[in-house]
Protein backbone atom coordinates (compact mmCIF):
# COMPACT_ATOMS: atom_id res chain seq x y z
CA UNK A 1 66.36 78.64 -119.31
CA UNK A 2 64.96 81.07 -121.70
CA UNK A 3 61.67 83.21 -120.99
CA UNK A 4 60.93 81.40 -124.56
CA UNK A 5 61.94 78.38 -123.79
CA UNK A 6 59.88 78.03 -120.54
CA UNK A 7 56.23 79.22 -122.64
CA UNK A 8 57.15 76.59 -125.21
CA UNK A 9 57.02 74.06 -123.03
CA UNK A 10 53.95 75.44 -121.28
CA UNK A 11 52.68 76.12 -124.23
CA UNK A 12 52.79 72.50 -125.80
CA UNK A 13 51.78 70.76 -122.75
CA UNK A 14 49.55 72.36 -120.63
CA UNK A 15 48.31 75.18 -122.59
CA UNK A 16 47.38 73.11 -125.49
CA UNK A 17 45.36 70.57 -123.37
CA UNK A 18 43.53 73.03 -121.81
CA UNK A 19 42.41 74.59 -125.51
CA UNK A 20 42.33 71.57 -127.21
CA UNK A 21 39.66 70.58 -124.06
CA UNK A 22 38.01 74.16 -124.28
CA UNK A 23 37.21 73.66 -128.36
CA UNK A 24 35.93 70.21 -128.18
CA UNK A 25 33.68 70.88 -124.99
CA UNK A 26 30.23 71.14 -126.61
CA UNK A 27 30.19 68.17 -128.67
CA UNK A 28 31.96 66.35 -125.21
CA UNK A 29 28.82 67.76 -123.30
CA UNK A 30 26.50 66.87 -126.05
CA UNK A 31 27.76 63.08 -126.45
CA UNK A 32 28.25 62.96 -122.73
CA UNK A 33 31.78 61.96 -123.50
CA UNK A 34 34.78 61.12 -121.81
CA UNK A 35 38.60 63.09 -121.73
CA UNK A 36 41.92 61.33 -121.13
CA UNK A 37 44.70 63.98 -120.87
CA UNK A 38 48.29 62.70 -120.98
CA UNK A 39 50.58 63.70 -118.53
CA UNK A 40 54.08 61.91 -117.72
CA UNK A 41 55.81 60.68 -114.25
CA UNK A 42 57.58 63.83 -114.55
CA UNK A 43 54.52 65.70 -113.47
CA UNK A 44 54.30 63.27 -110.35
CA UNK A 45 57.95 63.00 -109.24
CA UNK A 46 60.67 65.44 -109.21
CA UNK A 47 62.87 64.97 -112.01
CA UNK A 48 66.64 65.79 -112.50
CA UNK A 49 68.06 66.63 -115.46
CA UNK A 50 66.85 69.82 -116.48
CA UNK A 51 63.32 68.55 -116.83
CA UNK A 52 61.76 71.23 -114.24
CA UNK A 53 59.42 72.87 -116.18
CA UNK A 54 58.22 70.06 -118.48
CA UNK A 55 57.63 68.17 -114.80
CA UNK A 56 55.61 71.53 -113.94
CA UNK A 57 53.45 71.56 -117.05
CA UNK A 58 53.01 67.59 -116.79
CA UNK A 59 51.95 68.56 -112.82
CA UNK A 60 49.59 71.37 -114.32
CA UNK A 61 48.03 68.65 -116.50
CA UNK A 62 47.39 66.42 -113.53
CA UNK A 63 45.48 69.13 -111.33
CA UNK A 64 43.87 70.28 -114.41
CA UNK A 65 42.32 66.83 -114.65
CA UNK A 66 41.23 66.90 -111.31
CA UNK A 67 39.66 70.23 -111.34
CA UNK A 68 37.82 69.37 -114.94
CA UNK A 69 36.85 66.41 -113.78
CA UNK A 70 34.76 68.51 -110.84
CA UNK A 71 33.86 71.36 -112.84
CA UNK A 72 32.47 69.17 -115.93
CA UNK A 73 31.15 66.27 -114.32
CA UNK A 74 27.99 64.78 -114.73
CA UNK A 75 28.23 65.62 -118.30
CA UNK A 76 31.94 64.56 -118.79
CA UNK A 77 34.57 62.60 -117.03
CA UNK A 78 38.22 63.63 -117.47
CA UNK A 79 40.80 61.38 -115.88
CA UNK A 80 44.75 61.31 -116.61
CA UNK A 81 47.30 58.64 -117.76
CA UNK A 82 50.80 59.40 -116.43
CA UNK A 83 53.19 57.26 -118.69
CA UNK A 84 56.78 56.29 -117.81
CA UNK A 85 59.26 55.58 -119.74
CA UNK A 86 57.94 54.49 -123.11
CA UNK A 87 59.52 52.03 -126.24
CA UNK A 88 58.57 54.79 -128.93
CA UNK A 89 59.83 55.15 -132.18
CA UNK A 90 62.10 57.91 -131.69
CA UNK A 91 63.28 56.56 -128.57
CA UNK A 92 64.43 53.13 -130.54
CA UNK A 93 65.65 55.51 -133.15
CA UNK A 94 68.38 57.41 -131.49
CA UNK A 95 71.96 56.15 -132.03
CA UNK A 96 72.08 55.56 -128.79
CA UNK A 97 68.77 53.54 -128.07
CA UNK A 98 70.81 50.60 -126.74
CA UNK A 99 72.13 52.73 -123.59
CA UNK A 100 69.16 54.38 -122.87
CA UNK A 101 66.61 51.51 -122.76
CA UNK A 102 68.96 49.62 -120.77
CA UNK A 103 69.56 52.61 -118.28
CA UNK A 104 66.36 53.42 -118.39
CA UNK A 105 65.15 49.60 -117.41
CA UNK A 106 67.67 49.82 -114.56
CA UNK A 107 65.62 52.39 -112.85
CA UNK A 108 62.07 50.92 -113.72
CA UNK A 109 61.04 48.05 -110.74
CA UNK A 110 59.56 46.06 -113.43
CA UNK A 111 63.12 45.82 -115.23
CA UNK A 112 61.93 47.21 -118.67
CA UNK A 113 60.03 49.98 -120.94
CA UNK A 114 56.76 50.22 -121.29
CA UNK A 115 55.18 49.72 -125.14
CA UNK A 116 52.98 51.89 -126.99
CA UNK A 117 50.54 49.08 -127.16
CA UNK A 118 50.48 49.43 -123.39
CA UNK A 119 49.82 52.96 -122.97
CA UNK A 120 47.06 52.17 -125.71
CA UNK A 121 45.00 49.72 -123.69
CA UNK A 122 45.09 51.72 -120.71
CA UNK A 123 43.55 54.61 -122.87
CA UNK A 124 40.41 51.49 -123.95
CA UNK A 125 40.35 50.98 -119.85
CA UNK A 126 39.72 54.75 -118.81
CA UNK A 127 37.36 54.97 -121.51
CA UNK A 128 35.21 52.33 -120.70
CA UNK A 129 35.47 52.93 -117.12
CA UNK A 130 32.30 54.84 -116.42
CA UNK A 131 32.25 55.49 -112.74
CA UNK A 132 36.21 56.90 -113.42
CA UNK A 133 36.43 60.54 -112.89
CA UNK A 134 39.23 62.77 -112.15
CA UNK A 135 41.93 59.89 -112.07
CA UNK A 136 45.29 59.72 -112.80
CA UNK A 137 46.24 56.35 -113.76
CA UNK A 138 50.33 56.24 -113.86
CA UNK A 139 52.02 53.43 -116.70
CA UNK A 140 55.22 53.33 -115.32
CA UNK A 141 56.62 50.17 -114.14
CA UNK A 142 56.39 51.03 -110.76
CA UNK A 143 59.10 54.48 -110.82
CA UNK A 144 56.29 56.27 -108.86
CA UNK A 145 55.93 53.21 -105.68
CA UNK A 146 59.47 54.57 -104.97
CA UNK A 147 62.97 52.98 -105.30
C-alpha cells in the first residue's frame, strides 16, 4: 500500500464527507435539516481482502456521524446507513457478476444482495425519522448479527 494510495481512499471517503458536510452546514442549520452519511459494513466489521483502509475510512465515517450528530444537534441530525453488499450496476456489470452475487449471497444470512431500491427507502426512513440522531442504520442482510 502506497502513501498515495492510502490518502485516496481517505480522501474519497472520509475526507470528502466531512467537506461536503462542512460546505452545506449553513443552509443545513438554516432549514434545520437532516444528514445521512454513507458508510459500508466494512467500517463495522473487519474485512479481509486488502480492504483495511477503506474499512478505516468507512469506520471514520461512522464516529464522524456520531460526533456530528452531538456537536450539531438541535439544529441538525446526522445519522449513518452502513450498506452491505449491494445489486449495483457495476456489480451486475462485471464479467464475472454471476460468481460474485452468488458468493456473495452465500455469506449474507438473508441468502441474497441487497437492491438499490433498498438502500433508497432506508435513506426516506432516516429522513423522516425525526427523533433519529447519531444512528447508524446497517442494510446488510444480517453480515453484521454474525455468522
Amino acid at each position: 500500500m502506497t502513501e498515495e494510495l492510502w490518502d485516496a481512499i481517505v480522501d474519497s471517503n472520509l475526507k470528502a464527507t466531512f467537506f461536503c458536510l462542512q460546505a452545506a452546514l449553513p443552509a443545513l442549520r438554516r432549514a434545520r435539516g437532516a444528514v445521512i452519511t454513507m458508510a459500508s459494513d466494512a467500517g463495522l466489521l473487519g474485512v479481509r481482502g486488502g480492504c483495511s483502509v477503506y474499512g478505516a475510512a468507512k469506520a471514520g465515517i461512522v464516529n464522524l456521524t456520531r460526533q456530528l450528530a452531538l456537536d450539531l444537534a438541535p439544529e441538525v441530525r446526522v445519522n449513518c446507513l452502513a450498506p452491505g453488499f449491494i445489486a449495483t450496476e457495476k456489480l451486475l456489470a462485471r464479467n464475472d457478476a454471476d460468481a460474485v452475487v452468488e458468493n456473495l449471497s452465500d455469506i449474507t444470512p438473508l441468502r441474497r444482495l441487497g437492491t438499490p431500491d433498498e438502500v433508497a427507502r432506508a435513506v426516506i426512513y432516516v429522513i423522516e425519522a425525526d427523533f433519529m440522531t447519531g444512528a447508524t442504520i446497517s442494510l446488510d442482510g444480517g453480515i453484521t448479527s454474525g455468522y
